[in-house]
C-alpha atoms as a PDB file:
ATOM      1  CA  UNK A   1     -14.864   0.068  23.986  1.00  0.00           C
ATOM      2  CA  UNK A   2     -15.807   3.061  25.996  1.00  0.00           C
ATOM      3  CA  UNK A   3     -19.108   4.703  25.045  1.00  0.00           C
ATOM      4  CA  UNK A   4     -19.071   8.479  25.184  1.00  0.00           C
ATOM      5  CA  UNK A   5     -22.602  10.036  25.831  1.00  0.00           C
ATOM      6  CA  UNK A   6     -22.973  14.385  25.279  1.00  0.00           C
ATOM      7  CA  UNK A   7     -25.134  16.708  26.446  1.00  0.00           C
ATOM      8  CA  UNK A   8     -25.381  20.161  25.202  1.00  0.00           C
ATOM      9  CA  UNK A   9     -28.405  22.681  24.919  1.00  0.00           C
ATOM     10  CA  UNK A  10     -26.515  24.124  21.771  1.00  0.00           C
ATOM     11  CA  UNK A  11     -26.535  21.213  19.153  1.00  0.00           C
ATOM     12  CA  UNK A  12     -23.603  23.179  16.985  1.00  0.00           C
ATOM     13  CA  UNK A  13     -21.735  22.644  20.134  1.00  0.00           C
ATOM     14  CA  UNK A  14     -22.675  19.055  20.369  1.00  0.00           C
ATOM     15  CA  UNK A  15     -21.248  18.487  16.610  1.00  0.00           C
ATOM     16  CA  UNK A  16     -18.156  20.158  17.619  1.00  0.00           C
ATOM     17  CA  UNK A  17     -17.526  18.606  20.625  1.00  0.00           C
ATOM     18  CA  UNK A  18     -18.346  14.974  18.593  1.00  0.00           C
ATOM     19  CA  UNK A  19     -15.896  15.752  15.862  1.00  0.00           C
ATOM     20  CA  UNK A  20     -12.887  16.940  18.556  1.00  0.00           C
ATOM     21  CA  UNK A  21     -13.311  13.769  20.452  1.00  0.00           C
ATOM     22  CA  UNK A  22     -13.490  11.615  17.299  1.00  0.00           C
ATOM     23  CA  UNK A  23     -10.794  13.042  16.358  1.00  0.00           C
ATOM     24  CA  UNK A  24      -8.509  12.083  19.635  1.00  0.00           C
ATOM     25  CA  UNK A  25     -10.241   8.611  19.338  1.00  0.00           C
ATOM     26  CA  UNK A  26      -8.007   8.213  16.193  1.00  0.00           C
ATOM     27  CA  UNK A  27      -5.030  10.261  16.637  1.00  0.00           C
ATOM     28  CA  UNK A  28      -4.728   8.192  20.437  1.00  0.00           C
ATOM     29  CA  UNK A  29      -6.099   4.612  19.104  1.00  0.00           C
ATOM     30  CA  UNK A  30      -8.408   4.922  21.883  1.00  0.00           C
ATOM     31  CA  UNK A  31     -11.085   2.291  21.358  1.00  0.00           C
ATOM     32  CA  UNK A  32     -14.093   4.865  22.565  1.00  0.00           C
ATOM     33  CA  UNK A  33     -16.364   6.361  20.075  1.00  0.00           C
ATOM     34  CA  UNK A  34     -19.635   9.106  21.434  1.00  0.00           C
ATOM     35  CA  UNK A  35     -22.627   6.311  21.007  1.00  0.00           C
ATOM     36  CA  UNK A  36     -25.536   9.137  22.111  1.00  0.00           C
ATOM     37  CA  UNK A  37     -25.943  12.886  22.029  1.00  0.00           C
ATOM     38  CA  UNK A  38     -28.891  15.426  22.569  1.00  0.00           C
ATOM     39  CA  UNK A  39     -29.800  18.429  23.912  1.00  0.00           C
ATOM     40  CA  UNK A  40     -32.293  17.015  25.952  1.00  0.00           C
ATOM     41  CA  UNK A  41     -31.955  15.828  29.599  1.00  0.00           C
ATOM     42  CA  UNK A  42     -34.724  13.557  29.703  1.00  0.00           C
ATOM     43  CA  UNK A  43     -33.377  11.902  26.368  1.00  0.00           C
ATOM     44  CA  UNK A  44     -29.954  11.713  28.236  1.00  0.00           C
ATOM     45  CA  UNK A  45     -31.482   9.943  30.988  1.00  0.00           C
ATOM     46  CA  UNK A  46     -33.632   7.255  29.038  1.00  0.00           C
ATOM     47  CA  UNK A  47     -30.718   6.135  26.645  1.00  0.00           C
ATOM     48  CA  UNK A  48     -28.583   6.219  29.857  1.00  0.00           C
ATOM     49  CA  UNK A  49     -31.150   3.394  31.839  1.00  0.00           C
ATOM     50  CA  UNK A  50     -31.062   0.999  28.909  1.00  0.00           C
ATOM     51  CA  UNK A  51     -27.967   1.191  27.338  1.00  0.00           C
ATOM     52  CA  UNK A  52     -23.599   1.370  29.048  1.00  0.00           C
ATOM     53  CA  UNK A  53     -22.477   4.192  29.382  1.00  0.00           C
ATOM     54  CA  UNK A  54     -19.035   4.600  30.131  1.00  0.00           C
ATOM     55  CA  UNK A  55     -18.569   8.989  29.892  1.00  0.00           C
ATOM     56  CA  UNK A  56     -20.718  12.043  30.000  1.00  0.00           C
ATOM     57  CA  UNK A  57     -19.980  15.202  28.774  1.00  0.00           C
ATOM     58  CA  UNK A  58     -22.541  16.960  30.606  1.00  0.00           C
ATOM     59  CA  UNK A  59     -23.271  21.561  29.693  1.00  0.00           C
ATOM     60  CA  UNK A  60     -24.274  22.753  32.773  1.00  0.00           C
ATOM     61  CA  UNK A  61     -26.660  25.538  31.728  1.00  0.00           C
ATOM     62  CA  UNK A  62     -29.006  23.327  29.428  1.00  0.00           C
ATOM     63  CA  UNK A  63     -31.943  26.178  29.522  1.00  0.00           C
ATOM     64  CA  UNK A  64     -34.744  23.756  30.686  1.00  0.00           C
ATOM     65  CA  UNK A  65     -36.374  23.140  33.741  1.00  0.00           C
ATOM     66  CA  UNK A  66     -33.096  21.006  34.311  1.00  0.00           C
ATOM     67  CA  UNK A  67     -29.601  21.909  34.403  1.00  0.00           C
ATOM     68  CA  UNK A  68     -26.559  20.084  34.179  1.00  0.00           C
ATOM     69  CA  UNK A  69     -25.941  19.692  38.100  1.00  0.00           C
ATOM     70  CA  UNK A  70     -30.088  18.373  37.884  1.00  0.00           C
ATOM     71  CA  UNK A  71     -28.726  15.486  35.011  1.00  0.00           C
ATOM     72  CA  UNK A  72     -25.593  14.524  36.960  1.00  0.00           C
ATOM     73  CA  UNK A  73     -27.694  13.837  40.052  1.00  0.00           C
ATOM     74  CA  UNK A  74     -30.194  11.984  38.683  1.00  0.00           C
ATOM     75  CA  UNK A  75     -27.653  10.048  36.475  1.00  0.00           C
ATOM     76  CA  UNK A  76     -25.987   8.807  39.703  1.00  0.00           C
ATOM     77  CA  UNK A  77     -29.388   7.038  41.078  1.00  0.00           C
ATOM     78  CA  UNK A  78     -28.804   4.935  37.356  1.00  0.00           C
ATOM     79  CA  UNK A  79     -24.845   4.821  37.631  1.00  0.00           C
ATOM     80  CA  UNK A  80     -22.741   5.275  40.129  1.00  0.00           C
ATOM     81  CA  UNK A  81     -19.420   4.252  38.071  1.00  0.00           C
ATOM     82  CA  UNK A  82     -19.743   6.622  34.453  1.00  0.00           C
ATOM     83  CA  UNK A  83     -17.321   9.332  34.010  1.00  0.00           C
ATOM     84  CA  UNK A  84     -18.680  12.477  34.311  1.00  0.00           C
ATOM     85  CA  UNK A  85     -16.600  16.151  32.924  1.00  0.00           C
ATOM     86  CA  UNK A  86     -18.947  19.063  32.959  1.00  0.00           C
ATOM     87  CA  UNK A  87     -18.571  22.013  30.421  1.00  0.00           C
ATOM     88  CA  UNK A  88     -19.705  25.786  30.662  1.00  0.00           C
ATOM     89  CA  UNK A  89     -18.858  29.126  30.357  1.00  0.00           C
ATOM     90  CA  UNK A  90     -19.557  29.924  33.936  1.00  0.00           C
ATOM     91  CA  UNK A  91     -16.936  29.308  36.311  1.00  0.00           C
ATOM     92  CA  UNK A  92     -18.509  29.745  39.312  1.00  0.00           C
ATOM     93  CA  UNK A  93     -20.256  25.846  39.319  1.00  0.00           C
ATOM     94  CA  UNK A  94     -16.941  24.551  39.398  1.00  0.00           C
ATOM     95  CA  UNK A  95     -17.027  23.833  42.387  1.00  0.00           C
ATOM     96  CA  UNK A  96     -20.488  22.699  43.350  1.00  0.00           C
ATOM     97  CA  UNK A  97     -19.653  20.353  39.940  1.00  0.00           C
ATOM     98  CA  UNK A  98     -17.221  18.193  42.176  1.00  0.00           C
ATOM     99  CA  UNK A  99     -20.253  17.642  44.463  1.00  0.00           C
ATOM    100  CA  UNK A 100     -21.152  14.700  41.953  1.00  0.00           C
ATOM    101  CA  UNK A 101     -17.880  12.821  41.240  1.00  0.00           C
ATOM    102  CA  UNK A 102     -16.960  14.754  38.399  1.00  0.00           C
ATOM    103  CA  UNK A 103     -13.776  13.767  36.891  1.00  0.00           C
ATOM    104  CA  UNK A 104     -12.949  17.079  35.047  1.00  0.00           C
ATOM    105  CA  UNK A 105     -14.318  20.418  34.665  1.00  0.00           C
ATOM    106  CA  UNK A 106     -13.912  22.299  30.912  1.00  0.00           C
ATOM    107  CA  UNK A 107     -14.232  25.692  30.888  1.00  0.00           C
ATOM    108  CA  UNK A 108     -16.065  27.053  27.032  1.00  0.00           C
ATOM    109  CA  UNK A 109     -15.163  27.955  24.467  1.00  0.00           C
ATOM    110  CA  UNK A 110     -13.800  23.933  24.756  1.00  0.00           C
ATOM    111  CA  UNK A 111      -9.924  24.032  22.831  1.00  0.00           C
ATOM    112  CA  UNK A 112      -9.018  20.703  21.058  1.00  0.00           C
ATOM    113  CA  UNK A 113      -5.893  20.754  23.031  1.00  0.00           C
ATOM    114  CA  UNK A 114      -7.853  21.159  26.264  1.00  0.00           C
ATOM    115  CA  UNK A 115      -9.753  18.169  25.675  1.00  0.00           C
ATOM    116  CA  UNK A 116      -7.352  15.813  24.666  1.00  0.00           C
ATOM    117  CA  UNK A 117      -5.343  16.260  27.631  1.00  0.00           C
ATOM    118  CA  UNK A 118      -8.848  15.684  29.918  1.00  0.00           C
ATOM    119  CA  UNK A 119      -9.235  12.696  27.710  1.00  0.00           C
ATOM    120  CA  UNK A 120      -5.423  10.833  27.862  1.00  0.00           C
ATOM    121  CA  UNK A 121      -5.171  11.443  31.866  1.00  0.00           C
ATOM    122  CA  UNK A 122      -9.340   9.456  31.887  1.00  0.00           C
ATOM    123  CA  UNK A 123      -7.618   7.050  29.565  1.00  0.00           C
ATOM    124  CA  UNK A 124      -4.697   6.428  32.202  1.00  0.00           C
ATOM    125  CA  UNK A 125      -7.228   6.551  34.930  1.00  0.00           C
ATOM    126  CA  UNK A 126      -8.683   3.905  33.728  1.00  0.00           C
ATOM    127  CA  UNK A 127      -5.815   1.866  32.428  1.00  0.00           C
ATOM    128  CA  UNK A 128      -5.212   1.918  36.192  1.00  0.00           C
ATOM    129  CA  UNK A 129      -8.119   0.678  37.330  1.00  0.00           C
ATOM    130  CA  UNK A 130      -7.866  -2.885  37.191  1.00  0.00           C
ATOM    131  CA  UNK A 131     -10.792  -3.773  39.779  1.00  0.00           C
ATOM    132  CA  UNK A 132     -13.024  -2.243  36.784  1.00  0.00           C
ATOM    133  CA  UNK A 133     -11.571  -2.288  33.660  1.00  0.00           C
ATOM    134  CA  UNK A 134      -9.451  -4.608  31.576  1.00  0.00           C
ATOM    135  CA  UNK A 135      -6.910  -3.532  28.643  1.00  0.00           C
ATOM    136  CA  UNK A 136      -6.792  -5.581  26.584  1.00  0.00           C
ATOM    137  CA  UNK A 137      -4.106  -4.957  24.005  1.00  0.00           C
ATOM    138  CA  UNK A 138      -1.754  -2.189  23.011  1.00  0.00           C
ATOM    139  CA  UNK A 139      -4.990  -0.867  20.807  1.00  0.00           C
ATOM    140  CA  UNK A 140      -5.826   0.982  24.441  1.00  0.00           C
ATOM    141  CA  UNK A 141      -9.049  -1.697  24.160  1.00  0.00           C
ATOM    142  CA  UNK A 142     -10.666  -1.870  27.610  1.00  0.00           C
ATOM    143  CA  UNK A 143     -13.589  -3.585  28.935  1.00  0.00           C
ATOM    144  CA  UNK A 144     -16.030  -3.121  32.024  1.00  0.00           C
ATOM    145  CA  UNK A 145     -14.360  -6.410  34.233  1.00  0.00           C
ATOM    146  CA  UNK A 146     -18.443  -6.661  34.999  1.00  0.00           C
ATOM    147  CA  UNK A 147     -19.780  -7.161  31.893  1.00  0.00           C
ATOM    148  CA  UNK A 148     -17.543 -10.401  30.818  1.00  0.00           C
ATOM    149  CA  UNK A 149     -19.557 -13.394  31.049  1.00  0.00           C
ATOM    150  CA  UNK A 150     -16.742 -15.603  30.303  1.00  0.00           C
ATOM    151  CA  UNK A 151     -13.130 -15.654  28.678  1.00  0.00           C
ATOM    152  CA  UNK A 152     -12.681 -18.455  25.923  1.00  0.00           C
ATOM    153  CA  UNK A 153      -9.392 -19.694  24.895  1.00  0.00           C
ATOM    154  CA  UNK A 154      -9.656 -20.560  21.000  1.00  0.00           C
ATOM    155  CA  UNK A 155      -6.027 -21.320  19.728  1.00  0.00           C
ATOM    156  CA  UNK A 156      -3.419 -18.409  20.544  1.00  0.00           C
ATOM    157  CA  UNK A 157      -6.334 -16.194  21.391  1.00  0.00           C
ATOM    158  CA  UNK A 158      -8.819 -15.169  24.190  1.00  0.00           C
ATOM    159  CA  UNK A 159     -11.953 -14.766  23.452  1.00  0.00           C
ATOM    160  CA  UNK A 160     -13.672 -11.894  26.176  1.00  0.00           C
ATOM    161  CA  UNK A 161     -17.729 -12.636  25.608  1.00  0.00           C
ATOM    162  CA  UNK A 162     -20.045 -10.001  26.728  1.00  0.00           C
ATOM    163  CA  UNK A 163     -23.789  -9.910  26.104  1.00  0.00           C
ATOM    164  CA  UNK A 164     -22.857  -6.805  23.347  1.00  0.00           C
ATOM    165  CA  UNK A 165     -20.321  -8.442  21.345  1.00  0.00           C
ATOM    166  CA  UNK A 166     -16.860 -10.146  21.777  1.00  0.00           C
ATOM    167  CA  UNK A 167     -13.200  -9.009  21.997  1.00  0.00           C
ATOM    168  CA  UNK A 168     -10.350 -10.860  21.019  1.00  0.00           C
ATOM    169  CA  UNK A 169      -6.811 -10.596  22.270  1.00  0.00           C
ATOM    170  CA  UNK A 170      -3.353 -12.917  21.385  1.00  0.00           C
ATOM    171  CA  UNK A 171      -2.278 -13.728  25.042  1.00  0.00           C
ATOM    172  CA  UNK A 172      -2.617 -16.574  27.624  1.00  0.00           C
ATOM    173  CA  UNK A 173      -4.957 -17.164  30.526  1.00  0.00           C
ATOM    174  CA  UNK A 174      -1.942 -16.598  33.115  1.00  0.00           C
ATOM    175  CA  UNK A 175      -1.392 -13.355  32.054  1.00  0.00           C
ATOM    176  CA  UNK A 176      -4.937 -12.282  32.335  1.00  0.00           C
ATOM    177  CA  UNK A 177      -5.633 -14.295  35.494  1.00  0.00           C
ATOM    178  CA  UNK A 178      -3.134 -11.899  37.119  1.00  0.00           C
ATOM    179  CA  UNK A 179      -5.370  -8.856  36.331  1.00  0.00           C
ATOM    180  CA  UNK A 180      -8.919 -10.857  37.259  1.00  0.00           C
ATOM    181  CA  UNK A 181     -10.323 -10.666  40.859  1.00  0.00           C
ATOM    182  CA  UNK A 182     -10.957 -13.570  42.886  1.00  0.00           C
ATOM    183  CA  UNK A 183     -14.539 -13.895  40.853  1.00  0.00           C
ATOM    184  CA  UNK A 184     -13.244 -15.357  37.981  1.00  0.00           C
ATOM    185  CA  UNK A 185     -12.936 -19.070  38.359  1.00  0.00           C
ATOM    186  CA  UNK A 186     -10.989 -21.289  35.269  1.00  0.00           C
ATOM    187  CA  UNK A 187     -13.676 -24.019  35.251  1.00  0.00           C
ATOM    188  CA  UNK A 188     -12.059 -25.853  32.145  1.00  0.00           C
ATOM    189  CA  UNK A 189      -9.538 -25.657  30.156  1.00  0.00           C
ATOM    190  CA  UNK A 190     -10.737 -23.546  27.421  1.00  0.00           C
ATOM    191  CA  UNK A 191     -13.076 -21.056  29.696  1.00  0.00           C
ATOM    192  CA  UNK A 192     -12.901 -19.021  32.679  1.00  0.00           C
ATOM    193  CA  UNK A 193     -16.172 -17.847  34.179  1.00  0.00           C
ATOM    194  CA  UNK A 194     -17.198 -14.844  35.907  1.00  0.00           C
ATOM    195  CA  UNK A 195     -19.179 -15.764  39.027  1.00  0.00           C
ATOM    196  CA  UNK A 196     -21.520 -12.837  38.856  1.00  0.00           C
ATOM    197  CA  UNK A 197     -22.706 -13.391  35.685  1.00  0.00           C
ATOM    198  CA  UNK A 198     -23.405 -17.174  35.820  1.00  0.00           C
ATOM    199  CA  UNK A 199     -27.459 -17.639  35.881  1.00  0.00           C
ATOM    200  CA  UNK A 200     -27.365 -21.629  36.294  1.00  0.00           C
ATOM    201  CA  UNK A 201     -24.644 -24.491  37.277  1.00  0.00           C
ATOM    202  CA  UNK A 202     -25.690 -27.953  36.034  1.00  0.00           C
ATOM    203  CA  UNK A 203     -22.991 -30.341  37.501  1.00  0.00           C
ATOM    204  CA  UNK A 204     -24.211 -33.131  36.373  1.00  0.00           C
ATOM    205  CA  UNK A 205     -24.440 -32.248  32.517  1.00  0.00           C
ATOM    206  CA  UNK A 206     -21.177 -30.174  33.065  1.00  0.00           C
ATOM    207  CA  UNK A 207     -22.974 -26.648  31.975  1.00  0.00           C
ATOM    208  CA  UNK A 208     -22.811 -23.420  32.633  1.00  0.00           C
ATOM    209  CA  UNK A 209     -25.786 -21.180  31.793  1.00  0.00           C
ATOM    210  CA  UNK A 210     -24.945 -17.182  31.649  1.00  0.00           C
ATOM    211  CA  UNK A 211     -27.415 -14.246  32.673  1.00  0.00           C
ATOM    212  CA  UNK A 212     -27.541 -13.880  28.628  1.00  0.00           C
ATOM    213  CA  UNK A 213     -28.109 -16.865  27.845  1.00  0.00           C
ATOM    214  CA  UNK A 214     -24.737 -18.309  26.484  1.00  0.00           C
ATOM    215  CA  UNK A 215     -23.075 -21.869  28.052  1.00  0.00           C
ATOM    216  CA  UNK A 216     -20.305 -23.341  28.160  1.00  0.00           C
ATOM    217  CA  UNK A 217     -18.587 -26.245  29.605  1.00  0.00           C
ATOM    218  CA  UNK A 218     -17.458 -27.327  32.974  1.00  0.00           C
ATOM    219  CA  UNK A 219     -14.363 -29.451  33.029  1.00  0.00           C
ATOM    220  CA  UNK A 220     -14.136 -32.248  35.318  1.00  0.00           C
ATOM    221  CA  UNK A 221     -11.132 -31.073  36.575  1.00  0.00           C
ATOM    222  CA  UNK A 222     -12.210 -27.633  37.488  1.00  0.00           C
ATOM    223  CA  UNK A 223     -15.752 -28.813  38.908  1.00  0.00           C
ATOM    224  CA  UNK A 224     -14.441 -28.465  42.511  1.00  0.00           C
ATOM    225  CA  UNK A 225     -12.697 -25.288  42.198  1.00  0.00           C
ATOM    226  CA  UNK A 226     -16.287 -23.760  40.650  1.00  0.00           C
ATOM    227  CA  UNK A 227     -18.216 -24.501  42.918  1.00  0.00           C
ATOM    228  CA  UNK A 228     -16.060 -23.863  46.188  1.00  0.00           C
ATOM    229  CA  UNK A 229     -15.646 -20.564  44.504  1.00  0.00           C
ATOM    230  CA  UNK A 230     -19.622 -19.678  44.030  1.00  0.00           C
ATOM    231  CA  UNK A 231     -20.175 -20.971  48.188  1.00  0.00           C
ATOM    232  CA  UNK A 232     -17.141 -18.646  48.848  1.00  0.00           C
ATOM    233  CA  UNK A 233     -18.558 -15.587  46.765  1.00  0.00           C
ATOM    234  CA  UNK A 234     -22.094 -16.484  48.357  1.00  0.00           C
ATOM    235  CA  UNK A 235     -23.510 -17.813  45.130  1.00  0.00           C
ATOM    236  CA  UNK A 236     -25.995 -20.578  45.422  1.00  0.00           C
ATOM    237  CA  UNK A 237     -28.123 -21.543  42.795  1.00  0.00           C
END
């Protein structure tokens, strides 16, 4: 799921905004939904260091000793990968807006139809951006490649485990090993692992401890390909 974050000095605005993009959510089957809103910057930036954030919606002219441009620049110093589309009235930031790899620009008063264009073409942005996302399913469900600990087969399913909940999917692991980078390593024959994300390898229990805590198992019959992939990745632990 993608998490939607706005920020808007005029809260009726924020509402608005909330119900329009709602709205597309549904009409699209986009699997996003806004998880945080405010009409403070500082507010913006707290939620933004604890929690994912996938896109900002971001009012320039917040009338505080902050502005929009401020927020976007101090975002980037916490992530360097969210979505960022700016809205105001005046058109003359557009361009300085760009200056902080803004991926749209909406000029108010914000139009429904406006917005749900800006919001398909992110959707087929990131539908082609397999390095850093994963679709899932035909549900548009995508998924940060990063934040998969490890994929679980479980009958005709896959099982996509992330420390924030799981996703399931009817497919094989050969069609999703296609779409993985090098970093995910089938270490049996019910998991693949993602190499970043492993905290501890015990070979000789056959375990696999995750950075949240989860296991699972290591197949004898993978062991060698796990752990000449975490020396190639420089992995040692």
């Amino acid at each position: 799921m993608l998490n939607f974050v706005i920020c808007d000095d005029n809260l009726a605005i924020t509402e608005k905004l909330e119900k329009m993009l709602e709205t597309i959510f549904a009409k699209n089957n986009y699997d996003a939904s806004v998880v945080f809103k405010s009409d403070n910057a500082k507010d913006i930036l707290k939620y933004i260091d604890s929690h994912i954030v996938d896109v900002l919606m971001l009012d320039i002219n917040l009338n505080s000793n902050i502005n929009g441009l401020d927020l976007a620049e101090e975002i980037r110093k916490i992530n360097n990968k969210a979505y960022i589309i700016f809205t105001t009235g005046h058109l003359e930031y557009a361009m300085v807006a760009y200056k902080y790899k803004t991926f749209d620009y909406l000029p108010k008063p914000i139009s429904y139809d406006r917005l749900e264009i800006t919001i398909k073409r992110l959707f087929q942005d990131i539908n082609f951006m397999y390095k850093t996302y994963i679709k899932l399913n035909n549900k548009n469900t995508v998924i940060d490649e990063n934040e998969i600990q490890y994929i679980k087969k479980d009958g005709m399913k896959l099982v996509f485990h992330t420390p924030h909940c799981n996703y399931e999917t009817y497919s094989s692991f050969n069609k999703f090993k296609e779409k993985l980078p090098d970093s995910y390593i089938r270490c049996h024959k019910s998991y693949i692992a993602n190499l970043n994300q492993i905290q501890n390898v015990n070979s000789t229990l056959g375990i696999i401890t995750f950075k949240d805590g989860h296991t699972c198992d290591i197949g004898p019959k993978y062991k060698r390909e796990l752990m000449e992939g975490l020396k190639k990745h420089g992995i040692f632990l």
